[in-house]
PDB file of N, CA and C in Angstrom:
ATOM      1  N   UNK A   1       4.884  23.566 -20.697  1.00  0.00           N
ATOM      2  CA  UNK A   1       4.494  22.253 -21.183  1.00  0.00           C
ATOM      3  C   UNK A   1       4.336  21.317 -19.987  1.00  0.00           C
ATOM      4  N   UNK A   2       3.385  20.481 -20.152  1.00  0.00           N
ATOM      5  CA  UNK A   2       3.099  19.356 -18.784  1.00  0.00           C
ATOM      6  C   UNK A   2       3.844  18.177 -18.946  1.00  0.00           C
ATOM      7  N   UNK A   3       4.174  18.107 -17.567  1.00  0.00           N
ATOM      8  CA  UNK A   3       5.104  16.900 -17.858  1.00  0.00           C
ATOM      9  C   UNK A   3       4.490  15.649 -17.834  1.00  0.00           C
ATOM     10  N   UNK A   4       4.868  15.010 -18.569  1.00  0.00           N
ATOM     11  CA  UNK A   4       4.163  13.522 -18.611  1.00  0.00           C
ATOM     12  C   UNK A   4       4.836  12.302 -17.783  1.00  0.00           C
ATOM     13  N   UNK A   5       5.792  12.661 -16.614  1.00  0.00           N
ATOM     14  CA  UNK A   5       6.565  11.464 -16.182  1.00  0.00           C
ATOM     15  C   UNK A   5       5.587  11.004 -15.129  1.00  0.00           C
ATOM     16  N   UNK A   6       6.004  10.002 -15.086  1.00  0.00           N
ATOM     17  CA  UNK A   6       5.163   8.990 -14.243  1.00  0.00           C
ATOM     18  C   UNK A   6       5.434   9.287 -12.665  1.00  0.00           C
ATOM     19  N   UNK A   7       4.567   9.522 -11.821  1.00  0.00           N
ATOM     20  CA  UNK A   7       5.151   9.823 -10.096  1.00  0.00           C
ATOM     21  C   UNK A   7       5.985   8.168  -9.746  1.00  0.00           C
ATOM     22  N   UNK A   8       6.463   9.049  -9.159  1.00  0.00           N
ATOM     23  CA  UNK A   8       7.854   8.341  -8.533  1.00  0.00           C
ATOM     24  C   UNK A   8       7.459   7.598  -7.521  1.00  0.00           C
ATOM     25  N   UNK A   9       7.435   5.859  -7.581  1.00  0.00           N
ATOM     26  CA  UNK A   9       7.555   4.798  -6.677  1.00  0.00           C
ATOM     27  C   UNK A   9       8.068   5.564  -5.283  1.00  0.00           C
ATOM     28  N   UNK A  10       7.453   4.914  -4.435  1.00  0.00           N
ATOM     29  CA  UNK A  10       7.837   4.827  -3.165  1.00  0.00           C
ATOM     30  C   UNK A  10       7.799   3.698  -2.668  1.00  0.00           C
ATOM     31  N   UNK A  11       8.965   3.368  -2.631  1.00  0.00           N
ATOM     32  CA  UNK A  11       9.133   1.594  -2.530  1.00  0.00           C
ATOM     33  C   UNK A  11       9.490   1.328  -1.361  1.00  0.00           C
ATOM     34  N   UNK A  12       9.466   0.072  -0.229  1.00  0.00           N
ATOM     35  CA  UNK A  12       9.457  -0.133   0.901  1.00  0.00           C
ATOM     36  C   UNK A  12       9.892  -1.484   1.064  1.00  0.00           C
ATOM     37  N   UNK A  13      10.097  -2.028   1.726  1.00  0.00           N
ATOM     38  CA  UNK A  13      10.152  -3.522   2.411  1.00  0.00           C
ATOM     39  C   UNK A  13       8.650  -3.666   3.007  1.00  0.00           C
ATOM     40  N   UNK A  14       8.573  -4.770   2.889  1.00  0.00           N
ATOM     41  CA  UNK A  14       7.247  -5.465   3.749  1.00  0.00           C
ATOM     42  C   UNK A  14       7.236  -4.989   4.511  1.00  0.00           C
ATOM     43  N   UNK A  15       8.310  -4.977   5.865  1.00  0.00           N
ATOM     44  CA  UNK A  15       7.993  -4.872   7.412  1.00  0.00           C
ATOM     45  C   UNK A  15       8.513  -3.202   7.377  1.00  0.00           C
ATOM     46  N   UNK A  16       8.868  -2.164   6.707  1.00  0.00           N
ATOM     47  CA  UNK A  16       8.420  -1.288   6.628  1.00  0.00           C
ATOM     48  C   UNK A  16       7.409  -1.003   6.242  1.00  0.00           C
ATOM     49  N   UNK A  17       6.564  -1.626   5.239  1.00  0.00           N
ATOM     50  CA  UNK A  17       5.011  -0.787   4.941  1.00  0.00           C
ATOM     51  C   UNK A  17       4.432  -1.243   5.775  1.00  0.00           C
ATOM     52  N   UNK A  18       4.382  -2.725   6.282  1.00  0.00           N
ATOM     53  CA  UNK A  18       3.480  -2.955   7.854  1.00  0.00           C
ATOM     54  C   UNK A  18       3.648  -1.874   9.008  1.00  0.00           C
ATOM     55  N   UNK A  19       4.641  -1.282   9.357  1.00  0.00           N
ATOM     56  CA  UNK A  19       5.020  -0.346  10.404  1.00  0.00           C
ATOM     57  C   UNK A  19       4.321   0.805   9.851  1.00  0.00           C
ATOM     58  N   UNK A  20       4.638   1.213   8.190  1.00  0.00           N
ATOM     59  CA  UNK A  20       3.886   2.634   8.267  1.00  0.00           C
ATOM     60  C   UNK A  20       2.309   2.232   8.046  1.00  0.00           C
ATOM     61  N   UNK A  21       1.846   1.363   7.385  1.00  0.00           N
ATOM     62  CA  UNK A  21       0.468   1.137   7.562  1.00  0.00           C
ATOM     63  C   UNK A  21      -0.647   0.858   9.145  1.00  0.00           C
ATOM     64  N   UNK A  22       0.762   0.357  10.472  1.00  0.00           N
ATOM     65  CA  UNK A  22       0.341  -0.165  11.480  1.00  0.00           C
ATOM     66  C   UNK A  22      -0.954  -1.524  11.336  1.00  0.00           C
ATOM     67  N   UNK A  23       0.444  -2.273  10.606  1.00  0.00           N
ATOM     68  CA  UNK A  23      -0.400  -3.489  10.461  1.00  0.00           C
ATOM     69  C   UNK A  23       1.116  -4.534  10.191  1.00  0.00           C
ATOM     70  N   UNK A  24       0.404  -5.978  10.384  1.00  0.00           N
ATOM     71  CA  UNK A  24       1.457  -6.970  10.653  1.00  0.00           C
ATOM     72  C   UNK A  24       2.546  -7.080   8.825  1.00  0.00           C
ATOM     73  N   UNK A  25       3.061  -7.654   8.805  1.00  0.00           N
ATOM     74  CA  UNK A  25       3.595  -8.415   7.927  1.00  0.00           C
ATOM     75  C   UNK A  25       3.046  -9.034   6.900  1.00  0.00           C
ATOM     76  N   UNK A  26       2.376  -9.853   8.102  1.00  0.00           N
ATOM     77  CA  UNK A  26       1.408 -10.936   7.153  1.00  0.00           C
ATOM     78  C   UNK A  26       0.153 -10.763   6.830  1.00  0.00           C
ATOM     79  N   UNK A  27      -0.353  -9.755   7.091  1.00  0.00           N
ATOM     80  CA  UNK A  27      -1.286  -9.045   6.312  1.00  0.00           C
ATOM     81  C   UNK A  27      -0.855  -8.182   5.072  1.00  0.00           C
ATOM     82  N   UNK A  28       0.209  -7.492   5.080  1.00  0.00           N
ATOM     83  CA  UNK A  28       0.751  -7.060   3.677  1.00  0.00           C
ATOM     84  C   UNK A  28       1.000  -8.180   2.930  1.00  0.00           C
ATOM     85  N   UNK A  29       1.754  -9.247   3.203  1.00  0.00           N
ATOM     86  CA  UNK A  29       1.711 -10.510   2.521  1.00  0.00           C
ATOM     87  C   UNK A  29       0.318 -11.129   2.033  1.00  0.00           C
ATOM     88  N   UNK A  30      -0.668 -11.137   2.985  1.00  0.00           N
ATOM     89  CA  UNK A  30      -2.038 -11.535   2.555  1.00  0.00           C
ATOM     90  C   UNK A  30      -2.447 -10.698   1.361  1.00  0.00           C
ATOM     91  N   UNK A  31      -2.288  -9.115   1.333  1.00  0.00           N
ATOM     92  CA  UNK A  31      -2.867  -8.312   0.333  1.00  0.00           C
ATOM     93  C   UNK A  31      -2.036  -8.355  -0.811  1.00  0.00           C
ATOM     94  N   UNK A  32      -0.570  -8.732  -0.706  1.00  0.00           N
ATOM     95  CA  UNK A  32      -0.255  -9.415  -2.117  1.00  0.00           C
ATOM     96  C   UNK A  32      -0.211 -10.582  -2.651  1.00  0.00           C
ATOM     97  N   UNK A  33      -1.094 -11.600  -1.667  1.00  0.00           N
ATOM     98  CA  UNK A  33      -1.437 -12.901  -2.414  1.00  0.00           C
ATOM     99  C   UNK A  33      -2.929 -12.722  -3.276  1.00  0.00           C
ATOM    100  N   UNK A  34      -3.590 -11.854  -2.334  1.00  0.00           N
ATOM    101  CA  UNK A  34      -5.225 -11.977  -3.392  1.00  0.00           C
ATOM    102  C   UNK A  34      -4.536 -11.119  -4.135  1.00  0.00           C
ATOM    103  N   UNK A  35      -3.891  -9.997  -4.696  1.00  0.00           N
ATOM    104  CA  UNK A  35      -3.630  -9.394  -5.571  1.00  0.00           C
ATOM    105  C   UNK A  35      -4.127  -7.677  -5.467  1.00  0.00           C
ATOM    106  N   UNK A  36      -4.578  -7.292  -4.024  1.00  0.00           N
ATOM    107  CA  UNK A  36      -4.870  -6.211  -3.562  1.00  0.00           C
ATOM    108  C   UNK A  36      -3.707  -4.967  -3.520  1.00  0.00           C
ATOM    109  N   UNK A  37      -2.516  -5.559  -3.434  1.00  0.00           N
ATOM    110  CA  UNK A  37      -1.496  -5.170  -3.316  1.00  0.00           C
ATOM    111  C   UNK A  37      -0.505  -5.787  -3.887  1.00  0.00           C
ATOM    112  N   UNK A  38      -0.363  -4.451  -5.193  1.00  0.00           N
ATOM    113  CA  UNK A  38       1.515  -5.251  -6.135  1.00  0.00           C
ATOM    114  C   UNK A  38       2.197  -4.962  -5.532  1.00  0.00           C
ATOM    115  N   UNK A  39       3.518  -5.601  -5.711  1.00  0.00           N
ATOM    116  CA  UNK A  39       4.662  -6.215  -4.838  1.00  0.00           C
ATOM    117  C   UNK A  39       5.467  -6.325  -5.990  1.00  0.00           C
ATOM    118  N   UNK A  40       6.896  -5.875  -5.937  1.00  0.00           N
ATOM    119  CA  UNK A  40       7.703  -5.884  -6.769  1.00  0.00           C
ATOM    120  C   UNK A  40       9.168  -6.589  -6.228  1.00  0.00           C
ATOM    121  N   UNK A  41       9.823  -7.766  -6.917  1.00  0.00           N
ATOM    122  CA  UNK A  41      10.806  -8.074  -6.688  1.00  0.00           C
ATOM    123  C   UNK A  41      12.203  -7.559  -7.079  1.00  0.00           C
ATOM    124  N   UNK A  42      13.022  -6.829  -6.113  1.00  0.00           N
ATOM    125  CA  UNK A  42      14.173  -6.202  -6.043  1.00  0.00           C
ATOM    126  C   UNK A  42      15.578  -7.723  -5.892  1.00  0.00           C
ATOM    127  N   UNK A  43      16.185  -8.247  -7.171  1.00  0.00           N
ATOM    128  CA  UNK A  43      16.523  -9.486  -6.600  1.00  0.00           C
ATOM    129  C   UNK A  43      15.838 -10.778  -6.725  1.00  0.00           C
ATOM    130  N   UNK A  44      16.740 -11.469  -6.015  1.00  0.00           N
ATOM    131  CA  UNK A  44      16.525 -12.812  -5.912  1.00  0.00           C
ATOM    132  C   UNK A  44      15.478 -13.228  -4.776  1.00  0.00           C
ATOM    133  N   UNK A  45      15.296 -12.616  -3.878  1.00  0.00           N
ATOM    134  CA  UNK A  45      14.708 -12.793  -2.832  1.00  0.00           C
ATOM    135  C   UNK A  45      13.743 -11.636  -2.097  1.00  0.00           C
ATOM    136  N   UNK A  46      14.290  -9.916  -2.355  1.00  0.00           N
ATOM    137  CA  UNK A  46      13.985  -9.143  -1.944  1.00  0.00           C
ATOM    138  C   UNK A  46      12.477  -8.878  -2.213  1.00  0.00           C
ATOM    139  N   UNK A  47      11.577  -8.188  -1.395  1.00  0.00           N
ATOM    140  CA  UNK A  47      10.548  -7.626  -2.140  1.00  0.00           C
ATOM    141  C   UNK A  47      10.032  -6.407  -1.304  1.00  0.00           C
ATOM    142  N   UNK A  48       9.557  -5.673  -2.703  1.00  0.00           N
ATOM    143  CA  UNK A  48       9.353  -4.167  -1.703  1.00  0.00           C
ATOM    144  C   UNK A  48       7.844  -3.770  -2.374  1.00  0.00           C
ATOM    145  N   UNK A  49       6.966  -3.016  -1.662  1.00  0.00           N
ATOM    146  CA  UNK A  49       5.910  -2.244  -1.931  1.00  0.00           C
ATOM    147  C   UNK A  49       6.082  -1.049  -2.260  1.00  0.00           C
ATOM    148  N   UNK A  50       5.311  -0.597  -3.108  1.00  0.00           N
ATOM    149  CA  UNK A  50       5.087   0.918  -3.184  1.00  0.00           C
ATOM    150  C   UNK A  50       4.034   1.669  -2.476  1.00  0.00           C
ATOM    151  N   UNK A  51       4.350   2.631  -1.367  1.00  0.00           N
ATOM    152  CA  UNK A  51       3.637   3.310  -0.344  1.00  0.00           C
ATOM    153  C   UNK A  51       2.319   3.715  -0.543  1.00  0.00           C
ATOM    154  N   UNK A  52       2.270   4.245  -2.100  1.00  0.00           N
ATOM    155  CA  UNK A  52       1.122   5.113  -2.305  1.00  0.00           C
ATOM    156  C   UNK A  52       0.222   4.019  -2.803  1.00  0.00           C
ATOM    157  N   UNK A  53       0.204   2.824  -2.938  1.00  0.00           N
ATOM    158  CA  UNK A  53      -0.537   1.932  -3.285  1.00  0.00           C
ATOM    159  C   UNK A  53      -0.984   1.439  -2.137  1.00  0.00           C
ATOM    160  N   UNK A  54      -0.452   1.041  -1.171  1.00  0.00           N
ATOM    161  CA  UNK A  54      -0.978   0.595   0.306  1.00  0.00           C
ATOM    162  C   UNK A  54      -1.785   2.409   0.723  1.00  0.00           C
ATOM    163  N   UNK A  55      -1.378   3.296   0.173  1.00  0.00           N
ATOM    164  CA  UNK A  55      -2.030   4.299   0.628  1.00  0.00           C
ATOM    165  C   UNK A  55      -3.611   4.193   0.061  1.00  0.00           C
ATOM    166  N   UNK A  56      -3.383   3.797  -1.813  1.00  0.00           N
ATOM    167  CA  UNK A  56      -4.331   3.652  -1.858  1.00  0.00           C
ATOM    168  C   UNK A  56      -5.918   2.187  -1.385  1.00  0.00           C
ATOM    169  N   UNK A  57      -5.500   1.569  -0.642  1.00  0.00           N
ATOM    170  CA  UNK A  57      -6.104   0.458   0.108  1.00  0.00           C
ATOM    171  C   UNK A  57      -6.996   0.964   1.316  1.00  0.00           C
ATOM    172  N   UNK A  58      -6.510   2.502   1.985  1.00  0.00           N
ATOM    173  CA  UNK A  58      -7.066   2.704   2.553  1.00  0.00           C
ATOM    174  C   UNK A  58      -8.700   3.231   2.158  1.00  0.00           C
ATOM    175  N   UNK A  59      -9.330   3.330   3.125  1.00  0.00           N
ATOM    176  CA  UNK A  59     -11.101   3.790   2.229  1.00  0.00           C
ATOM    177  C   UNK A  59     -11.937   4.075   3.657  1.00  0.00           C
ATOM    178  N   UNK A  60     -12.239   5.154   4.147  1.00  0.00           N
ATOM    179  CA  UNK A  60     -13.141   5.892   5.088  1.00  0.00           C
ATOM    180  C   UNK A  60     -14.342   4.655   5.605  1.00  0.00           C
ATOM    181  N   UNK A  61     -14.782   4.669   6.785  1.00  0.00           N
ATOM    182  CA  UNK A  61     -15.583   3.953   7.630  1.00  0.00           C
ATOM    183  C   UNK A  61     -16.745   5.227   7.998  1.00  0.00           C
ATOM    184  N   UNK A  62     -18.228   4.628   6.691  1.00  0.00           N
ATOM    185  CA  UNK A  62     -18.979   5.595   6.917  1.00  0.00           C
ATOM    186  C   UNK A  62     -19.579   5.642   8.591  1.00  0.00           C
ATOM    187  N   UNK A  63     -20.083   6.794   9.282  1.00  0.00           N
ATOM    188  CA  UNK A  63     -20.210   7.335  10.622  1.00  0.00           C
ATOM    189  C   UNK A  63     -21.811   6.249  10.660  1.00  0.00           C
ATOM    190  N   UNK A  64     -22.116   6.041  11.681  1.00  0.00           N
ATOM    191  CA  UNK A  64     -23.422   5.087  11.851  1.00  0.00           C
ATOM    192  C   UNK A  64     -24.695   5.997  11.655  1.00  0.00           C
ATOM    193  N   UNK A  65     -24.603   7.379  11.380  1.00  0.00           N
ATOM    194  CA  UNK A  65     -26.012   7.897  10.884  1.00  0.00           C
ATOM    195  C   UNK A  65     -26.060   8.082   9.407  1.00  0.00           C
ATOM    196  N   UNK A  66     -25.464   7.175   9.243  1.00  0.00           N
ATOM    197  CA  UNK A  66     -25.432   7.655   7.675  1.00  0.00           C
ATOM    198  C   UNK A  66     -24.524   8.645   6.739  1.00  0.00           C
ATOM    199  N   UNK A  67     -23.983   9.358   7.440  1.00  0.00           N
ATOM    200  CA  UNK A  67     -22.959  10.593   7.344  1.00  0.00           C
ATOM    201  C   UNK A  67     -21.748   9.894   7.755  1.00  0.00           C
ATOM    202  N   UNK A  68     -20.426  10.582   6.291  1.00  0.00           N
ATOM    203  CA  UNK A  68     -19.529  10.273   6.609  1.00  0.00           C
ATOM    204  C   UNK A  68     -18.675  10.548   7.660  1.00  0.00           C
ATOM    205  N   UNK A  69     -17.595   9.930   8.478  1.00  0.00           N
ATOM    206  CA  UNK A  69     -17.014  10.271   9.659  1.00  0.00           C
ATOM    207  C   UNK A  69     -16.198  11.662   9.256  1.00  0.00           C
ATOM    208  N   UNK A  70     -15.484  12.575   9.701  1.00  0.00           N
ATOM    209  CA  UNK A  70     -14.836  13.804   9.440  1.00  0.00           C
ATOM    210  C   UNK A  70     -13.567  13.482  10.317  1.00  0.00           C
TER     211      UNK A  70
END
């Protein structure tokens, strides 16, 4: 039988997903103000991302002949 559970959060701090994304802070902050990136509050103050969502933000830079890069 298939399981129907939902994949499992991979949740982070800001300035950890900036480090694994290799990008600032305040650009993860920027992508959860337009709403590019949900952000979940742990707490009163805390807030953490889920990895595979900043994973999914990423998107390939087609190659300049027209063909995608490899």
């Amino acid at each position: 039988m298939p399981s129907t559970a939902a994949p499992q959060k991979r949740l982070a701090s800001i300035a950890k997903g900036a480090a694994y994304a290799d990008v600032s802070a305040r650009t993860i902050r920027r992508r959860i103000a337009d709403g590019s990136l949900r952000a979940y509050r742990v707490g009163p103050r805390l807030i953490k991302i889920d990895l595979s969502d900043l994973d999914r933000l990423a998107r390939p830079i087609p190659a300049g002949d027209g063909t995608d890069a490899a």
